[in-house]
Every structure is written in structure tokens, then in C-alpha cells.
N, C-alpha and C. Protein backbone atom coordinates (compact mmCIF):
# COMPACT_ATOMS: atom_id res chain seq x y z
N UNK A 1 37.33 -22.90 4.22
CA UNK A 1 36.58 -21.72 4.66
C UNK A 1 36.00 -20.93 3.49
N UNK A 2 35.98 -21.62 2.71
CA UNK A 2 35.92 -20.96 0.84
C UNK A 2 34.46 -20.73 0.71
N UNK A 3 33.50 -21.90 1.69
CA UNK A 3 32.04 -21.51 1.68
C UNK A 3 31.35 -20.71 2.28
N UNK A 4 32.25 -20.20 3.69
CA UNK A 4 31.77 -18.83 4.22
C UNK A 4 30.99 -17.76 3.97
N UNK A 5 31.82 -17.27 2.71
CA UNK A 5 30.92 -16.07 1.67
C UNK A 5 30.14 -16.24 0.92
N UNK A 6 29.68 -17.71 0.50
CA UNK A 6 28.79 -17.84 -0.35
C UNK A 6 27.43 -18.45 0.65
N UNK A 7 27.65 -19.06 1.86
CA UNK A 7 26.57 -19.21 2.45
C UNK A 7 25.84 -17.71 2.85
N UNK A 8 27.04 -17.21 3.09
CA UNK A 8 26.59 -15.67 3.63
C UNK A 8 26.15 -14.93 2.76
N UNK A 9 26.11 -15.00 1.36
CA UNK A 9 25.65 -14.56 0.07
C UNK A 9 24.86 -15.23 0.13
N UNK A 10 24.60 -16.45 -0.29
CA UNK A 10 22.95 -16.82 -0.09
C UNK A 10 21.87 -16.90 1.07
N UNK A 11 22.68 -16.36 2.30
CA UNK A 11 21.49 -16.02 3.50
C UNK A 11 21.37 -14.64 3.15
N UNK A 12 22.25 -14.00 2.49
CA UNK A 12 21.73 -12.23 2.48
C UNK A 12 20.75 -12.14 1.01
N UNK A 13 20.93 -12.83 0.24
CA UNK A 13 20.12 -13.10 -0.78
C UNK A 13 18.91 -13.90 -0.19
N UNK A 14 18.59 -14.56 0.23
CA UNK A 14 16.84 -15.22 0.60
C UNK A 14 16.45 -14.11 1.54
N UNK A 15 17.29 -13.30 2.47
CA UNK A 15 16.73 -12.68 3.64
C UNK A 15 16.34 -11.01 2.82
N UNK A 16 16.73 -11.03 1.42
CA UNK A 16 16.40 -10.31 0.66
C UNK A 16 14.96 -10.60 -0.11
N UNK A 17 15.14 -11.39 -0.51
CA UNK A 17 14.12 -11.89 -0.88
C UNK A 17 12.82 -12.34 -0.14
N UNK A 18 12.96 -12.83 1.06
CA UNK A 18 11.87 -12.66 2.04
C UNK A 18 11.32 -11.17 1.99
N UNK A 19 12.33 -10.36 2.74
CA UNK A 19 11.61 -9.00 2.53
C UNK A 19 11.08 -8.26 1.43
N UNK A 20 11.22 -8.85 0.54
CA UNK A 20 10.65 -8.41 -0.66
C UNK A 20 9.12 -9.34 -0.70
N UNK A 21 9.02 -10.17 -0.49
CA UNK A 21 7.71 -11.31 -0.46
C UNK A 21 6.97 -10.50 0.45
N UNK A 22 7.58 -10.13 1.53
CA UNK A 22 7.02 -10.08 2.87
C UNK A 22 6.06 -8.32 2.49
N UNK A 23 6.93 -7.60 1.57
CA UNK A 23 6.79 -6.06 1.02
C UNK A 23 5.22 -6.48 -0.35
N UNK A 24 6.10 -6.99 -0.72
CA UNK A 24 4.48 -7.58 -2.17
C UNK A 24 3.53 -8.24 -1.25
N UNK A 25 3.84 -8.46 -0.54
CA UNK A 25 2.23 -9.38 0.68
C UNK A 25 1.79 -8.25 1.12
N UNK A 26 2.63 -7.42 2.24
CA UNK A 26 1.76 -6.37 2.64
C UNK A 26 0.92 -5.37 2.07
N UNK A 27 1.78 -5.06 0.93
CA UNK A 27 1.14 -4.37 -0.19
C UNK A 27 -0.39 -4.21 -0.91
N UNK A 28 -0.07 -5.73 -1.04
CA UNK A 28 -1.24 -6.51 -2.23
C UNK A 28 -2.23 -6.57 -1.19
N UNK A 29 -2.25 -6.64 0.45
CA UNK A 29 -3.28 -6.79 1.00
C UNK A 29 -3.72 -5.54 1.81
N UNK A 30 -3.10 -4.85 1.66
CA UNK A 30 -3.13 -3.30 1.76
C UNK A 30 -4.55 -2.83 0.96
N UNK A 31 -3.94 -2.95 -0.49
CA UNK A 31 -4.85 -2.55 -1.61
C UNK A 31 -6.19 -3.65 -1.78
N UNK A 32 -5.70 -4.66 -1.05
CA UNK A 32 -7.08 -5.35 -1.43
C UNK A 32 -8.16 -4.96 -0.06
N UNK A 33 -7.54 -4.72 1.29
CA UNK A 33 -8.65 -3.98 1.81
C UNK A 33 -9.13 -2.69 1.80
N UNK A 34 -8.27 -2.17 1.04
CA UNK A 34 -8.43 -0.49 0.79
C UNK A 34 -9.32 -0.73 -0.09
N UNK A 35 -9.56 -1.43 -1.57
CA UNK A 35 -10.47 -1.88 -2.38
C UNK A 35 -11.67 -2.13 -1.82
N UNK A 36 -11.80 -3.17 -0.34
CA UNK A 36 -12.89 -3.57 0.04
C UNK A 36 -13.64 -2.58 0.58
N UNK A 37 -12.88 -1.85 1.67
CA UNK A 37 -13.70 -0.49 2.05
C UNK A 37 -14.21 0.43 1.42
N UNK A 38 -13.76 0.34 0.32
CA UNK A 38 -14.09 1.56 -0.38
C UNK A 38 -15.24 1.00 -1.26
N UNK A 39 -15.38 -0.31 -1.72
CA UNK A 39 -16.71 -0.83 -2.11
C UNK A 39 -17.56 -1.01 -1.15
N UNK A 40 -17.20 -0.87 0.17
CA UNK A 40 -18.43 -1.05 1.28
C UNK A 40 -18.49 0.29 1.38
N UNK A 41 -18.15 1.49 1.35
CA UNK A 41 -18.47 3.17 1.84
C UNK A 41 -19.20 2.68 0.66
N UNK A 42 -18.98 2.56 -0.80
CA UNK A 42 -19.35 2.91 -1.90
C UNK A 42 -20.73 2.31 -1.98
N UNK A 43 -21.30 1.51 -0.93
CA UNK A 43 -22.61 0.24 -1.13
C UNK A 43 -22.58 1.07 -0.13
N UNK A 44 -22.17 1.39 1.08
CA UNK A 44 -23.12 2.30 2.18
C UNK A 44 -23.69 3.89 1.34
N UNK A 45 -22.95 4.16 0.93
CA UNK A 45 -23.48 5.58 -0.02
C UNK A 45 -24.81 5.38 -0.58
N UNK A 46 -24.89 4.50 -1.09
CA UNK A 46 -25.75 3.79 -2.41
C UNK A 46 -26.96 3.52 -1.83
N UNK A 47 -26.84 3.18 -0.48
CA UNK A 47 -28.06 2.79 0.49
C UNK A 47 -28.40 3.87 0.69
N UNK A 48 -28.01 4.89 1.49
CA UNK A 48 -28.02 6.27 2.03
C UNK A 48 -29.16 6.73 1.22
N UNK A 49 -28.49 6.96 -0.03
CA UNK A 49 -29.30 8.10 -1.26
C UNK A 49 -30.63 7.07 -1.64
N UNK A 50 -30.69 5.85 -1.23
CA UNK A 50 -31.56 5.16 -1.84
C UNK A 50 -32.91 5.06 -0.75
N UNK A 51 -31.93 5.53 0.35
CA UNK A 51 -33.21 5.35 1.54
C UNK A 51 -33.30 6.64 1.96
N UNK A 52 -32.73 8.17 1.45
CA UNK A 52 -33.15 9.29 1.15
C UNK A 52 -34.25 9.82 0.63
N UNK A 53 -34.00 9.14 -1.16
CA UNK A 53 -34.97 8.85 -2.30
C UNK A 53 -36.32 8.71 -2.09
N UNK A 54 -36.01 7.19 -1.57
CA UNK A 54 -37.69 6.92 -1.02
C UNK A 54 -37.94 7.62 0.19
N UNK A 55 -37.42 8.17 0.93
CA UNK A 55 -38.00 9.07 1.99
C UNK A 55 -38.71 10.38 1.67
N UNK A 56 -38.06 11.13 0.77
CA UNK A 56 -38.26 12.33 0.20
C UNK A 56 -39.10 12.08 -1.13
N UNK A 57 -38.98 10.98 -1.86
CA UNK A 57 -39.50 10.54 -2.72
C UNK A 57 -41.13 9.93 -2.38
């Protein structure tokens, strides 16, 4: 019964480690669509003032 605690140590260790994968995934794709939107507001802005410009311009 000597392997009990160590299987159970290494399922609480991967199920640690999943959630940590699972935490750096959500994360990283968090910031990578927060990145994207904010380069698309930032290219919708860009249009805006550009089709302002030539309007008023």
C-alpha cells in the first residue's frame, strides 16, 4: 500500500500542473485578443480621422 501516496502525489502534482497550463493558456489568449482589439479600435480610429480629414479636408 506504500504506492498509495505517491500515486496520489503525482495525481495532485499533474492536476496542479494542468491548472497551471490551463491558467498560462487562458491568460496568453486573453492578452492576445485584448492585443487584437485594441489594434482593430486602433485601425478603426485611424479610418475615422482619415475619412474625417478628407471630408473636412
Amino acid at each position: 500500500l506504500s504506492w498509495v501516496p505517491v500515486w496520489f502525489l503525482s495525481t495532485g502534482l499533474r492536476l496542479q500542473l494542468l491548472s497551471y497550463y490551463i491558467t498560462s493558456y487562458l491568460y496568453l489568449r486573453n492578452a492576445y485578443i485584448n492585443m487584437k482589439t485594441t489594434a482593430y479600435l486602433t485601425t478603426l480610429k485611424d479610418a475615422c480621422a482619415k475619412a474625417l480629414y478628407h471630408l473636412t479636408g
